[in-house]
C-alpha atoms as a PDB file:
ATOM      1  CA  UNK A   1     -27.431   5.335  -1.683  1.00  0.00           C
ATOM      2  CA  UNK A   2     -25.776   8.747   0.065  1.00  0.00           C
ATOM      3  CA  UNK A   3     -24.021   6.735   2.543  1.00  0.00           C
ATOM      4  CA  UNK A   4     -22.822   4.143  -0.001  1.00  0.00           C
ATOM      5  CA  UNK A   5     -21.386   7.182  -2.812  1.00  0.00           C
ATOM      6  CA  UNK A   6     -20.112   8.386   0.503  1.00  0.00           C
ATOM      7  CA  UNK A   7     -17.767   5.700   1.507  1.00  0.00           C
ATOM      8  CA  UNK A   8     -16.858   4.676  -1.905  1.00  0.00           C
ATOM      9  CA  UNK A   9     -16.160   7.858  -2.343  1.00  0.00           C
ATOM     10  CA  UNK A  10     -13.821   7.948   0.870  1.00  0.00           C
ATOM     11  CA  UNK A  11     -12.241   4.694  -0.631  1.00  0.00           C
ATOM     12  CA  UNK A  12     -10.848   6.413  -3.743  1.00  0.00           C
ATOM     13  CA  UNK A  13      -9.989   8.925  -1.669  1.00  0.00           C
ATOM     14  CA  UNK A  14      -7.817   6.718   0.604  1.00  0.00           C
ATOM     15  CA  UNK A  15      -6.317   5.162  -2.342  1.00  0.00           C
ATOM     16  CA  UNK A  16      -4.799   8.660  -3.788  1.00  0.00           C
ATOM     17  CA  UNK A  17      -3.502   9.489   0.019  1.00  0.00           C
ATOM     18  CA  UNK A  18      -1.701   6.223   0.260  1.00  0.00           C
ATOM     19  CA  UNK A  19      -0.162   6.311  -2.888  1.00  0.00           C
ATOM     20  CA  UNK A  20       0.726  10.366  -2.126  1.00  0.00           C
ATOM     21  CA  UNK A  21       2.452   8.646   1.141  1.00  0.00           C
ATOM     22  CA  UNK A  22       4.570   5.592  -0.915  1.00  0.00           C
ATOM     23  CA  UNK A  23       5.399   8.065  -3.131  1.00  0.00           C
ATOM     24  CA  UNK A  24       6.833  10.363  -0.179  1.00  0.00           C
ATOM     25  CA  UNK A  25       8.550   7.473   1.021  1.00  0.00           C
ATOM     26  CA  UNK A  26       9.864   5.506  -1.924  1.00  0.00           C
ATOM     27  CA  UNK A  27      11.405   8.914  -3.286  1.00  0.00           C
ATOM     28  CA  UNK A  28      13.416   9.968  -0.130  1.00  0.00           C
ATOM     29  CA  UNK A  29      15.717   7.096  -1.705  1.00  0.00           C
ATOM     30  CA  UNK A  30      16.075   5.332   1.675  1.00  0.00           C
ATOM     31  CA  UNK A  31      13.638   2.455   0.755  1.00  0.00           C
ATOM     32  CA  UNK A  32      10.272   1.909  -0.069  1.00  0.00           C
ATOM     33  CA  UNK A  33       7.524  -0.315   1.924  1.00  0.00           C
ATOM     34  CA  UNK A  34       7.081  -3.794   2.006  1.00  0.00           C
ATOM     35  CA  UNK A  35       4.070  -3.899   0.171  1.00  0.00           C
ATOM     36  CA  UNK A  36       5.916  -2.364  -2.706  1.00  0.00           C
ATOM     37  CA  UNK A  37       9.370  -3.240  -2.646  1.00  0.00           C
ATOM     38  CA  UNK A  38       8.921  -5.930  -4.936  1.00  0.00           C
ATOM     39  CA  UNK A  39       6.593  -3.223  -7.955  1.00  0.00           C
ATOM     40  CA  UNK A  40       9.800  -1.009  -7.289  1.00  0.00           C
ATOM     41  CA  UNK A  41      13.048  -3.545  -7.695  1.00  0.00           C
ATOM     42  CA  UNK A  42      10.663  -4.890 -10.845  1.00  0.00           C
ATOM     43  CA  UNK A  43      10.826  -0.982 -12.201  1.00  0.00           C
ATOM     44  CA  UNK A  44      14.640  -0.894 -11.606  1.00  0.00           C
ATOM     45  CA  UNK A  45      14.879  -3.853 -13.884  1.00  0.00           C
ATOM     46  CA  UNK A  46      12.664  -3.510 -16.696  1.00  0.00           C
ATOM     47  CA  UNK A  47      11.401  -0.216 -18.564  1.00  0.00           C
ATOM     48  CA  UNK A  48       8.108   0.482 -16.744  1.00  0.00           C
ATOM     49  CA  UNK A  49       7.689   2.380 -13.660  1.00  0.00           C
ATOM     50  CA  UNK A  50       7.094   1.917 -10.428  1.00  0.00           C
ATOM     51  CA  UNK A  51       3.388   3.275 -10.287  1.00  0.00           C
ATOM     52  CA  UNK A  52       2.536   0.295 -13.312  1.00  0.00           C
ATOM     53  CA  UNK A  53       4.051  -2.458 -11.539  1.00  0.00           C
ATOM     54  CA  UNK A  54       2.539  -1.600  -8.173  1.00  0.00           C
ATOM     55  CA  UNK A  55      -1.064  -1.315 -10.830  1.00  0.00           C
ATOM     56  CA  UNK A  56       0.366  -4.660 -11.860  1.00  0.00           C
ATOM     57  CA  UNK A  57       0.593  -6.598  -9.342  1.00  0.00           C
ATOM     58  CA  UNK A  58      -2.974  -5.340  -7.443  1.00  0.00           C
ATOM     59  CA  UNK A  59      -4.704  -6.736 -11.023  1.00  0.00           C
ATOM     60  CA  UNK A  60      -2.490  -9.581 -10.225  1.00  0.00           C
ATOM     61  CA  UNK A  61      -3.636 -10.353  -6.686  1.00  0.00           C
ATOM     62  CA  UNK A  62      -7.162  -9.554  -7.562  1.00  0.00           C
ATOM     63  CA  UNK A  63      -6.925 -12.318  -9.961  1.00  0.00           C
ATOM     64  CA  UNK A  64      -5.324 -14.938  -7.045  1.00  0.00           C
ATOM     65  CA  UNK A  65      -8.206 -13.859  -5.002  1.00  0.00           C
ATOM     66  CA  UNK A  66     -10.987 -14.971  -7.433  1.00  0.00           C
ATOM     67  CA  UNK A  67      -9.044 -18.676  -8.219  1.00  0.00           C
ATOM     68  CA  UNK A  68      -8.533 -19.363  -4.853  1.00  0.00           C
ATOM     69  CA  UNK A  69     -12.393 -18.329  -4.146  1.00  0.00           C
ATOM     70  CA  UNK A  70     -13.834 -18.919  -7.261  1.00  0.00           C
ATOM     71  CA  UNK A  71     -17.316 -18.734  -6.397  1.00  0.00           C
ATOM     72  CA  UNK A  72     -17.269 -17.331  -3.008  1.00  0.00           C
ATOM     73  CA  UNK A  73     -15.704 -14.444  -4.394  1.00  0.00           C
ATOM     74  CA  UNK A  74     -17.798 -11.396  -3.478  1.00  0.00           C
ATOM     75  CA  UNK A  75     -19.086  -9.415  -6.653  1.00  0.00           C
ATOM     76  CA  UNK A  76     -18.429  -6.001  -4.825  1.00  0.00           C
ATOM     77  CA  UNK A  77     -14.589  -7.047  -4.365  1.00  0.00           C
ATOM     78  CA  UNK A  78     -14.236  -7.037  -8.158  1.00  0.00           C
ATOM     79  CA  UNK A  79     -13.940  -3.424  -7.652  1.00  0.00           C
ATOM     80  CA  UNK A  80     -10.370  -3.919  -6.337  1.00  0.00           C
ATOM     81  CA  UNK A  81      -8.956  -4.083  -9.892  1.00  0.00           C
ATOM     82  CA  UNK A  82      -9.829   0.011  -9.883  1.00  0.00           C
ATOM     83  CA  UNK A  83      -7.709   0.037  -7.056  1.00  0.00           C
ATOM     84  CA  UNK A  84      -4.260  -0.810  -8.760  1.00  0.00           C
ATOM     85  CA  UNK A  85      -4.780   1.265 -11.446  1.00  0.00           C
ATOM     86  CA  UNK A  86      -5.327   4.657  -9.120  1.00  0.00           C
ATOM     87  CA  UNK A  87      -2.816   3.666  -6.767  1.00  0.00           C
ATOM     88  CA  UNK A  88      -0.210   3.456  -9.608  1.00  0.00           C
ATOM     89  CA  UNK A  89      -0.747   6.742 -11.389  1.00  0.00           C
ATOM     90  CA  UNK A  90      -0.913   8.445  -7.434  1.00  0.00           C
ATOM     91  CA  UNK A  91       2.345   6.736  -7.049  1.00  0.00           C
ATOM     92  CA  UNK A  92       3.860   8.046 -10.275  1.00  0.00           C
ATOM     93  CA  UNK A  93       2.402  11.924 -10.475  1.00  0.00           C
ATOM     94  CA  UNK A  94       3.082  12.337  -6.699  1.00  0.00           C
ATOM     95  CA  UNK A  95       6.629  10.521  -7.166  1.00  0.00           C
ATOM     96  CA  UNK A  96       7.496  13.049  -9.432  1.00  0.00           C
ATOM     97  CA  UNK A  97       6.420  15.951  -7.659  1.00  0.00           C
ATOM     98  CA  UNK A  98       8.631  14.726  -4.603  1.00  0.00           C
ATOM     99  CA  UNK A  99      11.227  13.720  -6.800  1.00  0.00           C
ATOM    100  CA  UNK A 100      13.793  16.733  -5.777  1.00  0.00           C
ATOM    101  CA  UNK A 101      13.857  14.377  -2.078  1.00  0.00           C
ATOM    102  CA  UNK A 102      16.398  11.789  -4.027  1.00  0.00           C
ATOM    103  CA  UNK A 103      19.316  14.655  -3.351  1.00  0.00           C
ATOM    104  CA  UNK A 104      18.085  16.118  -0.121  1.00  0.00           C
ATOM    105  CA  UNK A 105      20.201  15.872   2.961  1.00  0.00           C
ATOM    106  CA  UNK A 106      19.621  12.801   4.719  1.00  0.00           C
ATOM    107  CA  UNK A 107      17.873  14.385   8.155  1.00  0.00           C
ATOM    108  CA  UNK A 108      15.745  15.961   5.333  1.00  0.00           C
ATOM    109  CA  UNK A 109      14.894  12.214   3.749  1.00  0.00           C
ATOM    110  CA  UNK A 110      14.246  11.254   7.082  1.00  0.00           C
ATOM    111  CA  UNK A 111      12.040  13.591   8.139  1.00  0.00           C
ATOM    112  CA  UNK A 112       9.859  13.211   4.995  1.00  0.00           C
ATOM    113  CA  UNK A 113      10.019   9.241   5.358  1.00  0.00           C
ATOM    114  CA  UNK A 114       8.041   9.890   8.824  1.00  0.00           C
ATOM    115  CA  UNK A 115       5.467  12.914   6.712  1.00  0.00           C
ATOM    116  CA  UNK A 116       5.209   9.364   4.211  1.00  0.00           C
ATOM    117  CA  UNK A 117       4.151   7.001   6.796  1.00  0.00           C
ATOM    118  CA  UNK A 118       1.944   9.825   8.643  1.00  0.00           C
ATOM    119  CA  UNK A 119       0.165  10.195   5.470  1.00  0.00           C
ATOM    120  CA  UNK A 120       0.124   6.551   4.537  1.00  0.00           C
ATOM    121  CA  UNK A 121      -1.410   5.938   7.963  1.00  0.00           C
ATOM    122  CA  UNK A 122      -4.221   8.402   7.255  1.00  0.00           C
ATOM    123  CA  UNK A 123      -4.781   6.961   4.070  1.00  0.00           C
ATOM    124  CA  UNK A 124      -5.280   3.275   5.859  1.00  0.00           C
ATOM    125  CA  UNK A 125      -7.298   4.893   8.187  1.00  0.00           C
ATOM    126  CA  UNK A 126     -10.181   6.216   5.661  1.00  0.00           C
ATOM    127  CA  UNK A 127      -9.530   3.092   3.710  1.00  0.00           C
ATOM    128  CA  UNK A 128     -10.837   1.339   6.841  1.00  0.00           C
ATOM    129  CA  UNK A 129     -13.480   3.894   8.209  1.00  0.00           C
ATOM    130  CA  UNK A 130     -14.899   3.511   4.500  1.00  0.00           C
ATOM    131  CA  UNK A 131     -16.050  -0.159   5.324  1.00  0.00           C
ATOM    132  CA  UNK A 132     -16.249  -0.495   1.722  1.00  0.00           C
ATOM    133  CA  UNK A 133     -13.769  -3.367   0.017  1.00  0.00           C
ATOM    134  CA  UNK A 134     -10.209  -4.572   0.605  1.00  0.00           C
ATOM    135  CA  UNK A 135      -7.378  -3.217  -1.331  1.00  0.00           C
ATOM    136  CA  UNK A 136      -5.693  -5.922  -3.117  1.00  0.00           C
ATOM    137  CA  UNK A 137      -2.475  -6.514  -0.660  1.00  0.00           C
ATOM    138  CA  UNK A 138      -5.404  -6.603   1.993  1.00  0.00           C
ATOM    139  CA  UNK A 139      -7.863  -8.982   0.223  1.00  0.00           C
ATOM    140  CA  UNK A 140      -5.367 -11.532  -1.156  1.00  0.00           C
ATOM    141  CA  UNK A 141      -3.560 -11.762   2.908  1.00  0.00           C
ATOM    142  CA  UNK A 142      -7.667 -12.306   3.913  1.00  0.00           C
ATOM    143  CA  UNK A 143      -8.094 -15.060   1.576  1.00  0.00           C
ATOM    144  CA  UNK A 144      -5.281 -17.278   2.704  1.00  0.00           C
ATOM    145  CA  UNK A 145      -6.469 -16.330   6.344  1.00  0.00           C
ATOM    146  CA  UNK A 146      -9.541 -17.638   5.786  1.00  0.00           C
ATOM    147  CA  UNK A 147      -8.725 -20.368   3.362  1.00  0.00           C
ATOM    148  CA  UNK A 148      -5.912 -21.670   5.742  1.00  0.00           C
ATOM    149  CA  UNK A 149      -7.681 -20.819   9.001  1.00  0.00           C
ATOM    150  CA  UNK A 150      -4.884 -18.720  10.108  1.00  0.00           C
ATOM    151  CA  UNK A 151      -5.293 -15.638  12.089  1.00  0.00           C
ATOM    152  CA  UNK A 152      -4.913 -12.285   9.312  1.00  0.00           C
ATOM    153  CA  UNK A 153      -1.926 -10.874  11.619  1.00  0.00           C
ATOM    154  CA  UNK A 154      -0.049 -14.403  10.927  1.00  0.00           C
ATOM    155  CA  UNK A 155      -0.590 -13.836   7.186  1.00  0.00           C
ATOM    156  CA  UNK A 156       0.211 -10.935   6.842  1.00  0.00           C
ATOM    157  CA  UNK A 157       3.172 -10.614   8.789  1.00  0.00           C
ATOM    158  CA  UNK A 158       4.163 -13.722   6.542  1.00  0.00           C
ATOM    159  CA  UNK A 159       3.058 -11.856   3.313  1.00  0.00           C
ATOM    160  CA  UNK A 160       5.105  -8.647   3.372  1.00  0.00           C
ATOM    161  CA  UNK A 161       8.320 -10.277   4.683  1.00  0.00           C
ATOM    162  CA  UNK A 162       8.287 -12.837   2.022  1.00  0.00           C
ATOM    163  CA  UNK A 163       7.711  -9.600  -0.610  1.00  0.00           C
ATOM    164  CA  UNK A 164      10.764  -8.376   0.771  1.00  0.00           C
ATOM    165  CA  UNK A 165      12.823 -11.636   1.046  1.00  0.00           C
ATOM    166  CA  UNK A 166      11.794 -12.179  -2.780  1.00  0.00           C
ATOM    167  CA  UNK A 167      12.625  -8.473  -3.467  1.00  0.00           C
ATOM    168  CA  UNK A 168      16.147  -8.615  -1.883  1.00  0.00           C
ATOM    169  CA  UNK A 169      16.816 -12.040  -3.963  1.00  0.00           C
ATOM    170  CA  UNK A 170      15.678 -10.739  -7.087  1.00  0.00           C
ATOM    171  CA  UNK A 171      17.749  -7.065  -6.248  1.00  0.00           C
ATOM    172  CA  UNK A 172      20.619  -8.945  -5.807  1.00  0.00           C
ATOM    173  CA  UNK A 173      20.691 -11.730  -7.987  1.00  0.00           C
ATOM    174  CA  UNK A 174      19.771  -9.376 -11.336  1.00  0.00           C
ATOM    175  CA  UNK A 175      21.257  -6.020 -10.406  1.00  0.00           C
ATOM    176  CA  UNK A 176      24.010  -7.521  -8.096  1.00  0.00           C
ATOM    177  CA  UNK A 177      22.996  -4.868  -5.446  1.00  0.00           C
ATOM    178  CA  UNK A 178      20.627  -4.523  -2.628  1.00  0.00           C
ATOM    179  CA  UNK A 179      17.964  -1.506  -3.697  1.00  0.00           C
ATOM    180  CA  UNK A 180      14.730  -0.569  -1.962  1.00  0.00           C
ATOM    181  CA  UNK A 181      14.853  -2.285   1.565  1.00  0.00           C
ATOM    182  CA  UNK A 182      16.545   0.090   3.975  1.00  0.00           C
ATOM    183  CA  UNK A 183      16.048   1.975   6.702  1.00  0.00           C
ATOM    184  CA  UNK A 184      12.884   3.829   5.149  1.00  0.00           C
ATOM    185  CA  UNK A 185      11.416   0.163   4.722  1.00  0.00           C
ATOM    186  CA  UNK A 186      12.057  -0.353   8.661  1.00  0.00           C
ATOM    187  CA  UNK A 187      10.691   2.858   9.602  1.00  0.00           C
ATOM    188  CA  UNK A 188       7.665   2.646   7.843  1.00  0.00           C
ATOM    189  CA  UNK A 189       7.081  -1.088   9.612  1.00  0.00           C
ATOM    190  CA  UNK A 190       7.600   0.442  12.804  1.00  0.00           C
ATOM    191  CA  UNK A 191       5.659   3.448  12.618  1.00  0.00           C
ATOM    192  CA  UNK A 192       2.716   2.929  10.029  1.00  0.00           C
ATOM    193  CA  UNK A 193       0.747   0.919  12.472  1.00  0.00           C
ATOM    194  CA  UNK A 194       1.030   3.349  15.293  1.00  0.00           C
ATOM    195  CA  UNK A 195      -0.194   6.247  13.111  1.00  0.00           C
ATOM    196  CA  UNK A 196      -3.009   4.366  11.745  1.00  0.00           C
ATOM    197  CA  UNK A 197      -4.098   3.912  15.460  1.00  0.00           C
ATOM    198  CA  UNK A 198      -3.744   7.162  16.319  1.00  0.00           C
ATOM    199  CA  UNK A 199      -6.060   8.170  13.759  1.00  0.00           C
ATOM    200  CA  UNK A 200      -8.452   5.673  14.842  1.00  0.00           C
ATOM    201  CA  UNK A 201      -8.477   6.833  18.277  1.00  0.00           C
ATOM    202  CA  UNK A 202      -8.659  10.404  17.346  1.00  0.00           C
ATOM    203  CA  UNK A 203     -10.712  10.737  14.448  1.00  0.00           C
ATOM    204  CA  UNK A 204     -12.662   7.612  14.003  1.00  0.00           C
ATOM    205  CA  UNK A 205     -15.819   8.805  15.976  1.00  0.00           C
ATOM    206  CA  UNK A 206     -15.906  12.138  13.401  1.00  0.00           C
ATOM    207  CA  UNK A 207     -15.711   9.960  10.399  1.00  0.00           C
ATOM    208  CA  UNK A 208     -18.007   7.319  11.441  1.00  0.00           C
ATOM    209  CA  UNK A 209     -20.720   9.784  12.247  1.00  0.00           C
ATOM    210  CA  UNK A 210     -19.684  11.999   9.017  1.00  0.00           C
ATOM    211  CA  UNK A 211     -20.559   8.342   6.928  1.00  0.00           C
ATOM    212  CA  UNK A 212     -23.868   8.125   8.337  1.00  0.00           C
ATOM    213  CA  UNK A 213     -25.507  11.293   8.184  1.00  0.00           C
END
């Protein structure tokens, strides 16, 4: 029971730091991640912010997981739809704490688009050293994996560029401009992965003993 409040503990934890990192990202005003570029053209276009349509559209996914599984739908993953909701009020209340980044030089935006993808890397990180559940982008990419029988990197590769495809159309089609893919998008591709192994190289020993004592 300690090691289970432990990591689920760690989990919500996660959540808050990767939302702290989006937000640090998204509000440099040089894009936002692929994960969320669709939540944050959708907030450019209709009255609700960016935090409730990234909350959105985890309930949303958590809901494509359990008709394409139906049965075989583990009961601990129907803790994901917690998930969407904490991840879009960490987006909001950190976005507007970082807000004063929209008129910052641009070495300045660029500086705190790598802080953004540092921190969204050690969010990942605990995410996975929690072994708890998936997060929704995570758990809907596993279920076409395994439903398909295609390997998870495939998917999800797949997954977040069509996000971003279908966020550029939508951009440009409704707003007649392209907003939220940029360089900041590209950077945090490149760089997010590398940070997250980092971490696991570094610090996953510490956290994996810290879970089961």
């Amino acid at each position: 029971m300690n090691q289970l409040i432990k990591r689920y503990g760690l989990f919500l934890i996660s959540v808050w730091i990767i939302g702290l990192g989006i937000s640090i990202i998204t509000q440099s005003n040089l894009g936002t991640t692929a994960v969320t570029s669709l939540p944050f053209v959708l907030s450019a276009i209709f009255p609700l912010s960016f935090g409730t349509f990234t909350m959105l559209m985890n309930v949303l996914l958590v809901f494509l997981q359990l008709a394409i599984l139906k049965k075989d739908f583990q009961k601990k993953q129907y803790l994901q739809f917690f998930v969407g909701p904490l991840l879009g009020i960490s987006i909001d209340s950190n976005g507007i704490m970082f807000s004063f980044l929209q008129t910052s030089p641009y070495i300045i935006k660029l500086f705190f688009i790598i802080i953004g993808c540092v921190i969204l890397a050690f969010g990942i990180f605990l995410q996975l050293s929690s072994q708890t559940i998936y997060n929704p982008t995570e758990g809907i990419v596993n279920t076409l994996a395994v439903t398909f029988h295609k390997p998870f990197g495939n998917v999800k590769l797949f997954f977040d560029n069509g996000l971003i495809l279908f966020s550029v159309i939508l951009s440009l089609v409704v707003l007649g401009k392209l907003i939220g893919i940029r360089e900041g998008t590209v950077l945090s591709a490149l760089l997010i992965g590398p940070f997250t192994n980092f971490f696991k190289q570094h610090l996953g020993s510490f956290f994996k003993l810290a879970l089961i004592k």
